[in-house]
C-alpha atoms as a PDB file:
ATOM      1  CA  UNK A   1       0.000   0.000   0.000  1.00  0.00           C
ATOM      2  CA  UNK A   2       1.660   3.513  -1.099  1.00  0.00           C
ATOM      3  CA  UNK A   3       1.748   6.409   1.643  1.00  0.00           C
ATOM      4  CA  UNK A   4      -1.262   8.068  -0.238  1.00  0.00           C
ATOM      5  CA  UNK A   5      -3.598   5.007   0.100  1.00  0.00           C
ATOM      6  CA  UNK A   6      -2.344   4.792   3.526  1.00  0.00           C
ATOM      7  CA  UNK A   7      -3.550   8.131   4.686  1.00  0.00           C
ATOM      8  CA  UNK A   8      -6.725   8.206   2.898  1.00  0.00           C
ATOM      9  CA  UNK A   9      -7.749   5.130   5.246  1.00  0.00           C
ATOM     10  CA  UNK A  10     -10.830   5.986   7.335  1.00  0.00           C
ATOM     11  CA  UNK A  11      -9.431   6.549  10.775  1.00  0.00           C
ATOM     12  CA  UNK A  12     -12.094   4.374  11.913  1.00  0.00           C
ATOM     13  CA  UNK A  13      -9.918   1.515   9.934  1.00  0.00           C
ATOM     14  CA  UNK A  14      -6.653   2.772  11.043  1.00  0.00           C
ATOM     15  CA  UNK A  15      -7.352   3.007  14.678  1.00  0.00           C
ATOM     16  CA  UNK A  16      -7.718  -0.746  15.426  1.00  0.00           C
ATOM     17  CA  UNK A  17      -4.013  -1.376  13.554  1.00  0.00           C
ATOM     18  CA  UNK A  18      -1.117  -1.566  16.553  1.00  0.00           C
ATOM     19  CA  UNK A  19       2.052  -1.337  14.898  1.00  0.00           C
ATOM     20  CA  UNK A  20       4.448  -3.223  17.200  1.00  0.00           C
ATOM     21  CA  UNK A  21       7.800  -1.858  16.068  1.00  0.00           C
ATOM     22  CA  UNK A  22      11.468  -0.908  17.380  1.00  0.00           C
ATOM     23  CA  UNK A  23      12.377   3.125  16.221  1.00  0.00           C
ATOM     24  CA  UNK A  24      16.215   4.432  16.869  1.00  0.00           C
ATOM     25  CA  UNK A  25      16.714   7.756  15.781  1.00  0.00           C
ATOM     26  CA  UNK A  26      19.648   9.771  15.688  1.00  0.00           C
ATOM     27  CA  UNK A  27      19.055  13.768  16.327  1.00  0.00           C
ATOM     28  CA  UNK A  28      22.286  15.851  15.812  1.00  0.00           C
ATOM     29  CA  UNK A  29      21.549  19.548  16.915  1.00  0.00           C
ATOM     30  CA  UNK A  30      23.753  22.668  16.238  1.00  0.00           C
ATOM     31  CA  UNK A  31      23.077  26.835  16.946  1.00  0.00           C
ATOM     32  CA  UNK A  32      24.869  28.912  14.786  1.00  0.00           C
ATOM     33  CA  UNK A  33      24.405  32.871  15.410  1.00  0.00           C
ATOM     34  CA  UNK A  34      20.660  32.022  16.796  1.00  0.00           C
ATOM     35  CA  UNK A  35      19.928  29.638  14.005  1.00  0.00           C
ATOM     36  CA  UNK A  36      19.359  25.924  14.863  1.00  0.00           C
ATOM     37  CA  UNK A  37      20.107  23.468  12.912  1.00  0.00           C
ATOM     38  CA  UNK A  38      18.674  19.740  13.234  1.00  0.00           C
ATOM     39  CA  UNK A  39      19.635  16.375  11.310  1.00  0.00           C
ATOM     40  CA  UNK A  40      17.849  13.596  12.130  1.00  0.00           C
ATOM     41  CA  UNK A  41      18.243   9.943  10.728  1.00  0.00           C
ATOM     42  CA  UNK A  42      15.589   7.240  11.616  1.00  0.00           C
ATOM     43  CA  UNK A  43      15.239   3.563  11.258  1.00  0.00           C
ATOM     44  CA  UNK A  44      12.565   1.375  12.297  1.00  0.00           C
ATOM     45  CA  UNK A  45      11.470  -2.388  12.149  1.00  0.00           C
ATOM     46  CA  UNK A  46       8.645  -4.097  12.923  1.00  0.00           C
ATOM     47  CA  UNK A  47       8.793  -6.954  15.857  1.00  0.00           C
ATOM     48  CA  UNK A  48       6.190  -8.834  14.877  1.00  0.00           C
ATOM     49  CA  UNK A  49       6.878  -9.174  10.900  1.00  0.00           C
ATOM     50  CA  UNK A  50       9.367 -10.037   8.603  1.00  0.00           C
ATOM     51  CA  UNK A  51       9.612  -7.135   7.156  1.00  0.00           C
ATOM     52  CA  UNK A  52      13.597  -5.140   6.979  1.00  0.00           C
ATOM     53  CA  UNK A  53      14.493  -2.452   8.486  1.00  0.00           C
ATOM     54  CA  UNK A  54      12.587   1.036   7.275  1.00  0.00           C
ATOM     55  CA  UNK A  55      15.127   4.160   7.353  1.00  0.00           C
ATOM     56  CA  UNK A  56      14.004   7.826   6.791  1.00  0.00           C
ATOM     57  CA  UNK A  57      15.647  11.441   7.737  1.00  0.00           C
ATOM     58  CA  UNK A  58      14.558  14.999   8.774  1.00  0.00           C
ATOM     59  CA  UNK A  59      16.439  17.950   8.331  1.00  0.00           C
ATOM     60  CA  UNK A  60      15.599  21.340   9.761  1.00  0.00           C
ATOM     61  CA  UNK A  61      16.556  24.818  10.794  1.00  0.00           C
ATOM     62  CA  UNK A  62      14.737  27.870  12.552  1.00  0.00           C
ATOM     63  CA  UNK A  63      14.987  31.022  14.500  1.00  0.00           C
ATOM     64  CA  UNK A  64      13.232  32.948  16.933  1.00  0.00           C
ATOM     65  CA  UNK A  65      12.117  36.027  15.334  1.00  0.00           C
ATOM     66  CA  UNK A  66      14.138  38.322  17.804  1.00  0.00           C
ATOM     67  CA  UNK A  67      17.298  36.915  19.514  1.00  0.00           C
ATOM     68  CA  UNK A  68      17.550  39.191  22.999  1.00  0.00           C
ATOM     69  CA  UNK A  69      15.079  38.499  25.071  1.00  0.00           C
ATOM     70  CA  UNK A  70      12.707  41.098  27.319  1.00  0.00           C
ATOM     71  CA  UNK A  71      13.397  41.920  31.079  1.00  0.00           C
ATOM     72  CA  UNK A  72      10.016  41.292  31.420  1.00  0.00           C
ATOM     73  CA  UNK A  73       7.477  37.998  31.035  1.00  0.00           C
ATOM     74  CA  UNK A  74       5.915  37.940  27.906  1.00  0.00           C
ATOM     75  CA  UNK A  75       3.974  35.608  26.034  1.00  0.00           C
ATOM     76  CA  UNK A  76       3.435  36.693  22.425  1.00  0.00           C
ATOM     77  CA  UNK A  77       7.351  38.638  22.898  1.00  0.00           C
ATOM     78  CA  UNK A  78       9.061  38.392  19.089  1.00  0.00           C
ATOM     79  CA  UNK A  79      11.400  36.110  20.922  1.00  0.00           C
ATOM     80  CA  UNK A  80       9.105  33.367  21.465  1.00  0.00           C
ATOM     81  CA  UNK A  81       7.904  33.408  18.083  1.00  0.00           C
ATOM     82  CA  UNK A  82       9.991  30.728  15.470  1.00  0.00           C
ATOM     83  CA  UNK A  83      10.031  30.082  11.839  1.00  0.00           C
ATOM     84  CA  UNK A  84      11.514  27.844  10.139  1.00  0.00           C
ATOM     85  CA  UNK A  85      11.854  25.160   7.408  1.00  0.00           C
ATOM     86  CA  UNK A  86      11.669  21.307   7.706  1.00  0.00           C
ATOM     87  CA  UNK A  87      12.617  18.714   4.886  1.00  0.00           C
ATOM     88  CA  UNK A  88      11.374  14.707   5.339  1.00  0.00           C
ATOM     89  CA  UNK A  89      10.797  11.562   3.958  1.00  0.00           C
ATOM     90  CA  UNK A  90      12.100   8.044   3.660  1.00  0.00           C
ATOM     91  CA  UNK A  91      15.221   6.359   2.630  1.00  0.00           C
ATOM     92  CA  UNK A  92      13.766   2.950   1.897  1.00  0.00           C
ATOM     93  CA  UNK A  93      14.447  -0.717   3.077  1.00  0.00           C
ATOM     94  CA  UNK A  94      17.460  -2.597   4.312  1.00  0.00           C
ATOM     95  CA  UNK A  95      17.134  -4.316   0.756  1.00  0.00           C
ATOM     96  CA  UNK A  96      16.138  -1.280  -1.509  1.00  0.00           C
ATOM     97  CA  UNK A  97      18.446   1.373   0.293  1.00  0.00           C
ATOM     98  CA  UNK A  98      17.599   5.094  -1.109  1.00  0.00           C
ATOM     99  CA  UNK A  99      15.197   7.794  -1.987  1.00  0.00           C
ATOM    100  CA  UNK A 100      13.290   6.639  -4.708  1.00  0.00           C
ATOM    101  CA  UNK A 101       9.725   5.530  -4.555  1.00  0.00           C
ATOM    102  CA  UNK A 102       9.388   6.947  -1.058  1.00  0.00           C
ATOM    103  CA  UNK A 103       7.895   9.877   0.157  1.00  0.00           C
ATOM    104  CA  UNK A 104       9.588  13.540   0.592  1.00  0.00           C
ATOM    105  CA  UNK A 105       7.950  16.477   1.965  1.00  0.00           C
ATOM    106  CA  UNK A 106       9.058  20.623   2.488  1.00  0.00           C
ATOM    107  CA  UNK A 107       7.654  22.048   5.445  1.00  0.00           C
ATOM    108  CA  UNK A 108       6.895  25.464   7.317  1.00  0.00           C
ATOM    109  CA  UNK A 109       7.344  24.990  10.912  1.00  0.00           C
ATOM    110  CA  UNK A 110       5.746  27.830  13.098  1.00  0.00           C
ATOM    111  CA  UNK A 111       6.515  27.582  16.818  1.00  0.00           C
ATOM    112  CA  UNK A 112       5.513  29.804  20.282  1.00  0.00           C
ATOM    113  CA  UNK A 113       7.592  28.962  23.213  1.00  0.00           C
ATOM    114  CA  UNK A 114       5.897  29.664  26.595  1.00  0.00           C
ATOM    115  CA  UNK A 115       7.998  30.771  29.667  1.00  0.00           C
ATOM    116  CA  UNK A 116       6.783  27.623  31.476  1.00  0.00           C
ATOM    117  CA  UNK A 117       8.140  25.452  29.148  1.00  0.00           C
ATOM    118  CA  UNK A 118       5.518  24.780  26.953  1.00  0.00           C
ATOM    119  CA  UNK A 119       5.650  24.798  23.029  1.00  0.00           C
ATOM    120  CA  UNK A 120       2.852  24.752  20.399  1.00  0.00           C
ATOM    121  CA  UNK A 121       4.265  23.958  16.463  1.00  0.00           C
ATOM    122  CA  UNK A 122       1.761  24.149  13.431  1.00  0.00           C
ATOM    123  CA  UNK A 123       3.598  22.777  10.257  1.00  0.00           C
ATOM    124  CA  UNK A 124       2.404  23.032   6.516  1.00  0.00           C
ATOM    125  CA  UNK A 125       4.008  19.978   4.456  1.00  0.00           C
ATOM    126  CA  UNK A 126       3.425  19.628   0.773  1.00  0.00           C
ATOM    127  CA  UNK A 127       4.980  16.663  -1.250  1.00  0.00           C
ATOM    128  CA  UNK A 128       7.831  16.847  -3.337  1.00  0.00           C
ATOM    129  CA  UNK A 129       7.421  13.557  -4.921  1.00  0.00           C
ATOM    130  CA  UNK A 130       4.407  11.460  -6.443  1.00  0.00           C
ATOM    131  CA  UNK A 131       4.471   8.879  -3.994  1.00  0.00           C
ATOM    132  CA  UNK A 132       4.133  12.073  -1.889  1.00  0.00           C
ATOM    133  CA  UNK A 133       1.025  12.936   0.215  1.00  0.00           C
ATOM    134  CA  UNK A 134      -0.053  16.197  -1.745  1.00  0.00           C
ATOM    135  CA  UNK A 135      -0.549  18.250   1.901  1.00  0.00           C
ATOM    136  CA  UNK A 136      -0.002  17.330   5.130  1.00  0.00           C
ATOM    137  CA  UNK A 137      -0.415  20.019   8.645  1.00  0.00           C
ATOM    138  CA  UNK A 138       1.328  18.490  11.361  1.00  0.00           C
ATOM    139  CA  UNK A 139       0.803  19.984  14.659  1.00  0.00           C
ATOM    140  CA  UNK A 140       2.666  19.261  18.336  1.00  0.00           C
ATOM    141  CA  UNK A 141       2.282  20.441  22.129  1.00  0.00           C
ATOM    142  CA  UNK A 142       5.128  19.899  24.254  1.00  0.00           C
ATOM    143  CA  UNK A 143       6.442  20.901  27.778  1.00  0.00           C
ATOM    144  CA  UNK A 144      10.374  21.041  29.437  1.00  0.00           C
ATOM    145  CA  UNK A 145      10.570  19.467  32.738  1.00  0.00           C
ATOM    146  CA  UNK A 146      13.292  21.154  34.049  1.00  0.00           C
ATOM    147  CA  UNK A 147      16.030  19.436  35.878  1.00  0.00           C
ATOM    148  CA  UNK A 148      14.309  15.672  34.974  1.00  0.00           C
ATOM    149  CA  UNK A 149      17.337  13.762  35.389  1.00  0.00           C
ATOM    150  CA  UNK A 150      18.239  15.165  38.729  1.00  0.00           C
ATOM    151  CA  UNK A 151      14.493  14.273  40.179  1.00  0.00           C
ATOM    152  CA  UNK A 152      14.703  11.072  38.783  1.00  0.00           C
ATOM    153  CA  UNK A 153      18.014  10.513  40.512  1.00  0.00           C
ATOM    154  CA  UNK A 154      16.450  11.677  43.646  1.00  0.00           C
ATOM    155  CA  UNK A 155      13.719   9.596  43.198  1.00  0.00           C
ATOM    156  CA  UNK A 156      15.561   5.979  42.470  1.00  0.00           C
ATOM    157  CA  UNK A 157      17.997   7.022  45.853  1.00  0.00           C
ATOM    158  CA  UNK A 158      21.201   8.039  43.551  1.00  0.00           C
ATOM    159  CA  UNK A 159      22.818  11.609  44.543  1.00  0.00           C
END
């Protein structure tokens, strides 16, 4: 089934599938004059199939609209404001290593970072390929917990 018969699938359909797979990823990171820059590669396989290993990548950059920040707390401040530009898709199979007949999509990424930690991203893909979904809007919430590893530590006894 190609990615664009996959996501035309009533989620109604989709819902009762459990994939049952192992995903490593490898996320470089890099700031360069307030520009970030991210390279990701991914491979996944699933446990319960016979089916190789499934590799993909992500590569991204973005910027906060202003780099110094206010004295004082501010939500919609320039400097909690990013934009940026994402690239994505797949690299193929253990057996059929590389780009072709996979999908590869361009992205705006749009991002508010709030002083507690919390982040909201909207991001516009369009396909750059024919076995490309034509549009795809992607959207995440996530929040920081600041100093995890050192409450985890103090949870499981270590100091």
């Amino acid at each position: 089934m190609g990615p664009n018969e996959r996501l035309s699938e009533p989620n109604g359909h989709t819902r009762a599938e459990k994939e049952q797979e192992i995903e490593l990823k490898l996320i470089l990171s890099s700031n360069f004059k307030g520009w970030n820059l991210s390279e990701n590669f991914i491979s996944s396989k699933s446990i319960i199939s016979s089916e190789s290993w499934q590799f993909g990548y992500a590569i991204g950059f973005n910027r906060p609209l202003a780099l110094k920040a206010r004295p004082e707390a501010c939500n919609f401040c320039a400097e909690n404001l990013r934009l940026g530009a994402e690239f994505y898709g797949g690299l193929g199979t253990y057996y059929e290593f590389g780009p072709s007949r996979t999908c590869h999509l361009a992205a705006l990424v749009i991002g508010w970072d709030l002083p507690n930690g919390t982040t909201f991203r909207v991001s516009p893909s369009v396909g750059m390929t024919e076995n490309s979904p034509h549009f795809l809007l992607r959207f995440g919430i996530s929040h920081e917990i600041p100093r995890f590893g050192s409450v985890m530590k103090r949870m499981f006894g270590q100091k």
